[in-house]
PDB file of N, CA and C in Angstrom:
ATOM      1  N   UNK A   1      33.863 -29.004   9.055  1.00  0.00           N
ATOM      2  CA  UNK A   1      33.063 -30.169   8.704  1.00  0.00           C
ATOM      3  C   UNK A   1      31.583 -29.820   8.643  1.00  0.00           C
ATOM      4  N   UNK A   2      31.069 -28.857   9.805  1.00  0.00           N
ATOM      5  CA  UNK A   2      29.847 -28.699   9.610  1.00  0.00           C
ATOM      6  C   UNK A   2      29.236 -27.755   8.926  1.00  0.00           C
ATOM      7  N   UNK A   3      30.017 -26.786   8.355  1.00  0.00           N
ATOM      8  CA  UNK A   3      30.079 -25.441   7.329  1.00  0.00           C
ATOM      9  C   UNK A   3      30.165 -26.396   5.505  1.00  0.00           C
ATOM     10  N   UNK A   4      30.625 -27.381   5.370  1.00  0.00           N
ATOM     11  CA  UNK A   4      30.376 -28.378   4.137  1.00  0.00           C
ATOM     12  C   UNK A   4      29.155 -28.716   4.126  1.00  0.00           C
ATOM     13  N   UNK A   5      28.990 -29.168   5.315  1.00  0.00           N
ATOM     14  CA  UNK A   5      27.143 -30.015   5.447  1.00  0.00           C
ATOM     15  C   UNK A   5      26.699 -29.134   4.922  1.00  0.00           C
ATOM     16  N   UNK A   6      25.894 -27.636   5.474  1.00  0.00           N
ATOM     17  CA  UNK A   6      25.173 -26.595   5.096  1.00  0.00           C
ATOM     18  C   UNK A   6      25.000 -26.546   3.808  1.00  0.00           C
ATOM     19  N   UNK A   7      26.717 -26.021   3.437  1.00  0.00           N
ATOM     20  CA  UNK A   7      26.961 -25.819   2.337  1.00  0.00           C
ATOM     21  C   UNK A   7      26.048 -26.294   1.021  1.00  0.00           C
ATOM     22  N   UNK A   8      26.725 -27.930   1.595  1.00  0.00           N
ATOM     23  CA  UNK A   8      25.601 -28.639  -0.163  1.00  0.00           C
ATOM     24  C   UNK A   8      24.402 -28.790   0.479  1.00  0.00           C
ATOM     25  N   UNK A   9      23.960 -28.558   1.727  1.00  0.00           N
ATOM     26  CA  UNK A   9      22.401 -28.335   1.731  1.00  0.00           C
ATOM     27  C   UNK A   9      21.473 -27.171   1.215  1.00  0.00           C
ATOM     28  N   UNK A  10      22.819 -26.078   1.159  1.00  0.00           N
ATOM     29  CA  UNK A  10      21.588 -24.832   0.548  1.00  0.00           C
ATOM     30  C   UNK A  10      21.778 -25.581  -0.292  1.00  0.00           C
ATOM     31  N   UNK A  11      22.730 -25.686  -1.178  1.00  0.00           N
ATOM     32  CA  UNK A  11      22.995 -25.950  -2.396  1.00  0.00           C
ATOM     33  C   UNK A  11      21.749 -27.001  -3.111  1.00  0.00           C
ATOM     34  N   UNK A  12      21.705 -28.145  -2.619  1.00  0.00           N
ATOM     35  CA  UNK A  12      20.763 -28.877  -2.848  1.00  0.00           C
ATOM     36  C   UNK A  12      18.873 -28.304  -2.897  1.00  0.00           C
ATOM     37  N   UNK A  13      18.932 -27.575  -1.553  1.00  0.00           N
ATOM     38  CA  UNK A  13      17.383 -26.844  -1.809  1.00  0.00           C
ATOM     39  C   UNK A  13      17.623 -25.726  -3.017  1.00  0.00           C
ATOM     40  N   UNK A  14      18.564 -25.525  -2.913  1.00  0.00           N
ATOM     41  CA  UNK A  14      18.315 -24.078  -4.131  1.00  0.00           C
ATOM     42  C   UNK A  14      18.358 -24.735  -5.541  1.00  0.00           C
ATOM     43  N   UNK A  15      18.491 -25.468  -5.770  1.00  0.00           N
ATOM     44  CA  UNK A  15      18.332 -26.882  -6.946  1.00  0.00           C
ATOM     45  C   UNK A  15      17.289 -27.257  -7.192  1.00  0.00           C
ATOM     46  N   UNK A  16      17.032 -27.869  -6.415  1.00  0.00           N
ATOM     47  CA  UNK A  16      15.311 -28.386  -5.771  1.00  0.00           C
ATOM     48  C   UNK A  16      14.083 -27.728  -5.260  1.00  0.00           C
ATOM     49  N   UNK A  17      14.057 -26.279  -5.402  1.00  0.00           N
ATOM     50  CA  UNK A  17      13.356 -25.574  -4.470  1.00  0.00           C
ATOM     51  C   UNK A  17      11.767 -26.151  -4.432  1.00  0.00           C
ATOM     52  N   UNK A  18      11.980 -25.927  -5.791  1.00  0.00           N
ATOM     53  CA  UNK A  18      10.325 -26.492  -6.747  1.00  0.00           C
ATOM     54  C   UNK A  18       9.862 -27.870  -6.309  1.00  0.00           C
ATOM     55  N   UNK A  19      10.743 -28.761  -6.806  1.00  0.00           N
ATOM     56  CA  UNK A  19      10.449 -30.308  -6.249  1.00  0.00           C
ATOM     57  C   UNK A  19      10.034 -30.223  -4.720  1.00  0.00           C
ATOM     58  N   UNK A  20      10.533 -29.909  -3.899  1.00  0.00           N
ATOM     59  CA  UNK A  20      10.192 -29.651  -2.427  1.00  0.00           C
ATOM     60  C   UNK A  20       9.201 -28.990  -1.985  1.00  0.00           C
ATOM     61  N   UNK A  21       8.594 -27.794  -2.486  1.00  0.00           N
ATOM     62  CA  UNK A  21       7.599 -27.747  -2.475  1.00  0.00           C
ATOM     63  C   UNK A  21       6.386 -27.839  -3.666  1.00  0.00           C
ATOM     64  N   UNK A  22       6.628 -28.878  -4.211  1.00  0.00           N
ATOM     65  CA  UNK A  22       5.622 -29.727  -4.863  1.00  0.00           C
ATOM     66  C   UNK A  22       5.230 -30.786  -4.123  1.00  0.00           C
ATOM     67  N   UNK A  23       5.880 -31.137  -3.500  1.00  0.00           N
ATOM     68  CA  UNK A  23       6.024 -32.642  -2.131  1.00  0.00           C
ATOM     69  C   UNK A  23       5.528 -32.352  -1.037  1.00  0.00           C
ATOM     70  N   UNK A  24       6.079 -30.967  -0.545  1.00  0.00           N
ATOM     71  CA  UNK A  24       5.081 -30.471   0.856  1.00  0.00           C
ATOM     72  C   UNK A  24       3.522 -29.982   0.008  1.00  0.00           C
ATOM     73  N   UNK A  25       3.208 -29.638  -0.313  1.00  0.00           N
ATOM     74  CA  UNK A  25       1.756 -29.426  -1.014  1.00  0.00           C
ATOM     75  C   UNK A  25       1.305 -30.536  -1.578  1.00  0.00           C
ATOM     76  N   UNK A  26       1.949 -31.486  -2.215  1.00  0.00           N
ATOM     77  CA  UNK A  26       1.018 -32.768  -1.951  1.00  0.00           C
ATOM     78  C   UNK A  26       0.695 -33.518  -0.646  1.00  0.00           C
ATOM     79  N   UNK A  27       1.467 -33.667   0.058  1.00  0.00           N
ATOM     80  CA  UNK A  27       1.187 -33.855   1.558  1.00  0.00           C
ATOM     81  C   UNK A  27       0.567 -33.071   2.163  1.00  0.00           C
ATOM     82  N   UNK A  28       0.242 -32.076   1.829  1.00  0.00           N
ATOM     83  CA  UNK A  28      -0.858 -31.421   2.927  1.00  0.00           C
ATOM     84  C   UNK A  28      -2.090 -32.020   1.857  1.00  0.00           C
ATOM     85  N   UNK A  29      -1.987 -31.843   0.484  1.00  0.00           N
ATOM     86  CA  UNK A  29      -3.203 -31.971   0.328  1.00  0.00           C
ATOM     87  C   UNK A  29      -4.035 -33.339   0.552  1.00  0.00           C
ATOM     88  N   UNK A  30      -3.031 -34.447   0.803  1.00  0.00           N
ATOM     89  CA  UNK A  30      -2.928 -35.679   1.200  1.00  0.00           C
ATOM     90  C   UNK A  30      -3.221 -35.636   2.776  1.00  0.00           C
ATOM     91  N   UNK A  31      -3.323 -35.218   3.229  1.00  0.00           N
ATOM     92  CA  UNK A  31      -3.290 -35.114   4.604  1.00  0.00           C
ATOM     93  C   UNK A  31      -4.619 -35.362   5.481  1.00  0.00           C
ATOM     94  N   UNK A  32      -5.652 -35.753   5.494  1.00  0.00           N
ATOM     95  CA  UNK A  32      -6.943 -35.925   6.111  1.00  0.00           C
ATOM     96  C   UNK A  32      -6.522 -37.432   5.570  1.00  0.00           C
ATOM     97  N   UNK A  33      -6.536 -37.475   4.187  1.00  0.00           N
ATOM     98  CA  UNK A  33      -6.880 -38.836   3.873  1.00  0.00           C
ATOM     99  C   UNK A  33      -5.704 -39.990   4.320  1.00  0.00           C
ATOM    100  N   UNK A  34      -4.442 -39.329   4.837  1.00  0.00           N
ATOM    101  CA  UNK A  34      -3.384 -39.951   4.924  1.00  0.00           C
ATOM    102  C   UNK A  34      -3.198 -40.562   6.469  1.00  0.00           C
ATOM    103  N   UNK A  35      -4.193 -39.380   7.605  1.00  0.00           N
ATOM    104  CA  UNK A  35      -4.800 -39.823   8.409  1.00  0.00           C
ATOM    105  C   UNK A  35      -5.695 -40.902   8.707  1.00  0.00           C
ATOM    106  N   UNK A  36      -6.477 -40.779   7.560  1.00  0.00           N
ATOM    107  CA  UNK A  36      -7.755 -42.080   7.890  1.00  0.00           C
ATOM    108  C   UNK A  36      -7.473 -43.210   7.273  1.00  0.00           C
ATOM    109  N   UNK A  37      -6.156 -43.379   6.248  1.00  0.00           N
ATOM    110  CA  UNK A  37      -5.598 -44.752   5.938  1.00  0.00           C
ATOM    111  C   UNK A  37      -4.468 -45.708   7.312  1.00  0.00           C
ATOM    112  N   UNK A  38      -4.069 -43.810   7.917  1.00  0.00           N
ATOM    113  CA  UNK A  38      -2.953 -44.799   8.804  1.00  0.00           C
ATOM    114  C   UNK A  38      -3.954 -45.340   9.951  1.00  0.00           C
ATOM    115  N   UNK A  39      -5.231 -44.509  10.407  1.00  0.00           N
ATOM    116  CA  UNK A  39      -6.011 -44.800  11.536  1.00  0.00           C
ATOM    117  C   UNK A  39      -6.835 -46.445  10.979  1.00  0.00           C
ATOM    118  N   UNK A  40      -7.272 -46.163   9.948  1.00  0.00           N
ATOM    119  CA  UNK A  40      -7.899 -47.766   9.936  1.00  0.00           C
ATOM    120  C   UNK A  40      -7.569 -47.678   8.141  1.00  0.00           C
ATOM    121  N   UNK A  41      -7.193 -48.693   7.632  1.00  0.00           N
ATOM    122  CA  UNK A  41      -6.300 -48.672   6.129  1.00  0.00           C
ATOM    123  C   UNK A  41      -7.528 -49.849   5.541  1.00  0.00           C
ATOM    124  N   UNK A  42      -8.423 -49.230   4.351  1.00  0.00           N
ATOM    125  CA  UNK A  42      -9.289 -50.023   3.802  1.00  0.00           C
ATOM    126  C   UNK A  42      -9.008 -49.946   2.658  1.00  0.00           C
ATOM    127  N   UNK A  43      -8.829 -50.677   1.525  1.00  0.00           N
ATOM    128  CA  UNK A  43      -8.814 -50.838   0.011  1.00  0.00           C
ATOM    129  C   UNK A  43      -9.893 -49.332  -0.501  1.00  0.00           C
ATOM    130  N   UNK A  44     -11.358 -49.388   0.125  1.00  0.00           N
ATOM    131  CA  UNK A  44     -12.042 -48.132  -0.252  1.00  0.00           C
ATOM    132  C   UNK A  44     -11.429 -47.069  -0.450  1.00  0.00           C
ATOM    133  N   UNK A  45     -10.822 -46.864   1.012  1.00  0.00           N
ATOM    134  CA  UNK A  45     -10.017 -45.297   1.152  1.00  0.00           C
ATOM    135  C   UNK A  45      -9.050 -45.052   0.382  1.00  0.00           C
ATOM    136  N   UNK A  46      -8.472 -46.279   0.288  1.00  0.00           N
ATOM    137  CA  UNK A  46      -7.042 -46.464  -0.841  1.00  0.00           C
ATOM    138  C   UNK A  46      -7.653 -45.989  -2.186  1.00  0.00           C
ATOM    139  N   UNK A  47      -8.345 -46.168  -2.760  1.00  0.00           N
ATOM    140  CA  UNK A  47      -9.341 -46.306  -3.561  1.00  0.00           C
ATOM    141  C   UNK A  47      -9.413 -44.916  -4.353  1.00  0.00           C
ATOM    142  N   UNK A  48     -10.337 -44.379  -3.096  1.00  0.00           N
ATOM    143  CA  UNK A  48     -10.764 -42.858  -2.931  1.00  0.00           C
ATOM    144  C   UNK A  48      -9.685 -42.217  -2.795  1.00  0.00           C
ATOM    145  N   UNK A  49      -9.095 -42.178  -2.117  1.00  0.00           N
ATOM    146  CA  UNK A  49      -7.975 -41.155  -2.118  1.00  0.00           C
ATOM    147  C   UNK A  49      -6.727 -41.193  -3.598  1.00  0.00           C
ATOM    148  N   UNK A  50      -6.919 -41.998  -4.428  1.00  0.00           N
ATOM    149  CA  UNK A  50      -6.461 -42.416  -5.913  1.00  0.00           C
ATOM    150  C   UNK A  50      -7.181 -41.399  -6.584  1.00  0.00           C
ATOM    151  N   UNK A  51      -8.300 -41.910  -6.622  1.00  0.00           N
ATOM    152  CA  UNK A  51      -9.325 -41.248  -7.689  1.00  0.00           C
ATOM    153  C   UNK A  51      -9.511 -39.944  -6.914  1.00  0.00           C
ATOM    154  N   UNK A  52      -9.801 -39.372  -6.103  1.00  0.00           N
ATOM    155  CA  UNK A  52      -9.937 -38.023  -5.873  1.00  0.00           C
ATOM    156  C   UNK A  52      -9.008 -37.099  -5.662  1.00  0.00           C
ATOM    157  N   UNK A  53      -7.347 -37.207  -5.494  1.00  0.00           N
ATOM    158  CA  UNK A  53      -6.227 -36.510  -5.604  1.00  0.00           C
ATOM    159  C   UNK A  53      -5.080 -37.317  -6.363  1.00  0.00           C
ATOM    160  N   UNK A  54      -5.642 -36.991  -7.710  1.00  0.00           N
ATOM    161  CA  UNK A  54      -4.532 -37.947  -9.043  1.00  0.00           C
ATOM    162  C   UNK A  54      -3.422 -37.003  -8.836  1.00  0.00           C
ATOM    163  N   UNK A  55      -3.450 -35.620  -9.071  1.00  0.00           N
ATOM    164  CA  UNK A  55      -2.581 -34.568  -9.517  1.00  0.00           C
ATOM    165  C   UNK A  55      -1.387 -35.084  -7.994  1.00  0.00           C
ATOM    166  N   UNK A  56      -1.856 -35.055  -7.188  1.00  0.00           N
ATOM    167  CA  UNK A  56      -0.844 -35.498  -5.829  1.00  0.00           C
ATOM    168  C   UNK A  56      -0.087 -36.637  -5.399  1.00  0.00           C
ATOM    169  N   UNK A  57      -1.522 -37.660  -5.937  1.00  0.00           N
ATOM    170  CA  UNK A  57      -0.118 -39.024  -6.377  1.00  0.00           C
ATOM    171  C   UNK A  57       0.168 -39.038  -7.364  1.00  0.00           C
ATOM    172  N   UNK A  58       0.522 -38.823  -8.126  1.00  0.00           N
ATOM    173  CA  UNK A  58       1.479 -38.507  -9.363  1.00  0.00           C
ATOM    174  C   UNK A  58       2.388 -37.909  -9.070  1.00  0.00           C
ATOM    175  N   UNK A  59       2.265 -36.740  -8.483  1.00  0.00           N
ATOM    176  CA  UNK A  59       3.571 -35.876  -7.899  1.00  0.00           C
ATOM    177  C   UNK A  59       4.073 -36.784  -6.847  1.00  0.00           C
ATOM    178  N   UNK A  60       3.830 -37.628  -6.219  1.00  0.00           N
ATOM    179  CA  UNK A  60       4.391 -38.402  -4.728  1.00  0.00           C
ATOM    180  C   UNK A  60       5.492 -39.465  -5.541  1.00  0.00           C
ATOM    181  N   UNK A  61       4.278 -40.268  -6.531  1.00  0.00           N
ATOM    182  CA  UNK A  61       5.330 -41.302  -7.124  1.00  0.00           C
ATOM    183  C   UNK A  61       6.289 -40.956  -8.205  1.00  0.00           C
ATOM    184  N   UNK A  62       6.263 -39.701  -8.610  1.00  0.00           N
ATOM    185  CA  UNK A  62       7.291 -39.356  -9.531  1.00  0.00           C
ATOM    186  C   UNK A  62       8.208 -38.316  -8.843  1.00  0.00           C
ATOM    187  N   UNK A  63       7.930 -38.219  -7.843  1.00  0.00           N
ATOM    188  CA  UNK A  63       9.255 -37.504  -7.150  1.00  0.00           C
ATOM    189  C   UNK A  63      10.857 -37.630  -7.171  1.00  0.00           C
ATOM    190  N   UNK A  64      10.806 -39.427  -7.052  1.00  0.00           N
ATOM    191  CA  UNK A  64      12.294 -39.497  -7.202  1.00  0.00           C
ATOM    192  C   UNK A  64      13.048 -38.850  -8.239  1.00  0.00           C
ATOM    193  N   UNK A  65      12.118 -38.910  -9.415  1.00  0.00           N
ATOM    194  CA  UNK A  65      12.892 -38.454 -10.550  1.00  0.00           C
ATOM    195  C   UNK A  65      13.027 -37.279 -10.762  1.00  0.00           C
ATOM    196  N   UNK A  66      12.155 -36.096 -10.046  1.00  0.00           N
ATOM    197  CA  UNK A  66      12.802 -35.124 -10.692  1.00  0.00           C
ATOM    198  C   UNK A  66      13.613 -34.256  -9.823  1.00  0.00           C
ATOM    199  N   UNK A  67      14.687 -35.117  -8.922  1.00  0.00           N
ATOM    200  CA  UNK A  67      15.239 -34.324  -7.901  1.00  0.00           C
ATOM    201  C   UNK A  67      16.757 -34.277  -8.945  1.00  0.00           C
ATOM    202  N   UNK A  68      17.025 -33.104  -8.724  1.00  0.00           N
ATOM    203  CA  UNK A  68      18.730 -33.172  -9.415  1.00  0.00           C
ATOM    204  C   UNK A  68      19.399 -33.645  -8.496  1.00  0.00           C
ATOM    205  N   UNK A  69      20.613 -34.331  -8.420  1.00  0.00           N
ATOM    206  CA  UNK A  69      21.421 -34.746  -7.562  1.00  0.00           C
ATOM    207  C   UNK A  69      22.800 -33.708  -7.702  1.00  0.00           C
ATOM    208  N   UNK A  70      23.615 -33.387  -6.530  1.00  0.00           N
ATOM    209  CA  UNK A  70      24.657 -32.392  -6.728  1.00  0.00           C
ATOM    210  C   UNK A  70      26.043 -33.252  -6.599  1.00  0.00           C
ATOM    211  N   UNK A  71      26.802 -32.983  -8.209  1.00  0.00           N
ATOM    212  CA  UNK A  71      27.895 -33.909  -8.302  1.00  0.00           C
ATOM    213  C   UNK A  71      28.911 -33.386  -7.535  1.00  0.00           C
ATOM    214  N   UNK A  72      30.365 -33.955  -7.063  1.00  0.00           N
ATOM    215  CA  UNK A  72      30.980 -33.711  -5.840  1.00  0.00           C
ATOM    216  C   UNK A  72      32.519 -33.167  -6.850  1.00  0.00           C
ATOM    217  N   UNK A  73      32.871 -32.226  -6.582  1.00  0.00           N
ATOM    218  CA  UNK A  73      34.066 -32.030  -7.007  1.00  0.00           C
ATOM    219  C   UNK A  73      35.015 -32.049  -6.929  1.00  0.00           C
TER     220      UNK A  73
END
């Protein structure tokens, strides 16, 4: 049972390798600012952190889509 789990988990990162780390590198690069929205959350910061890392939310909100999903046989 737990040799299946693994299984479609490499399976899934080795699919995805790219998407995954496109997601961890937007989150780091998100990361100061992702701090100072959760510490005090102002429309400004919201704002700023839009306009000064587009390339990262873009990659955040289009993530869902470019994950392949692994069909079951």
């Amino acid at each position: 049972m737990g040799f299946i789990f693994i299984d479609r988990l490499y399976i899934y990162i080795k699919y995805n390798w790219l998407q995954i780390l496109l997601i961890t590198l937007s989150i780091y690069d998100l990361r100061i600012d992702i701090r100072i929205l959760v510490d005090s959350f102002t429309f400004s910061t919201m704002f700023y952190t839009i306009s000064d890392h587009p390339l990262a939310i873009i990659i955040l909100i289009t993530s869902p889509s470019l994950f392949k999903t692994i069909n079951k046989d």
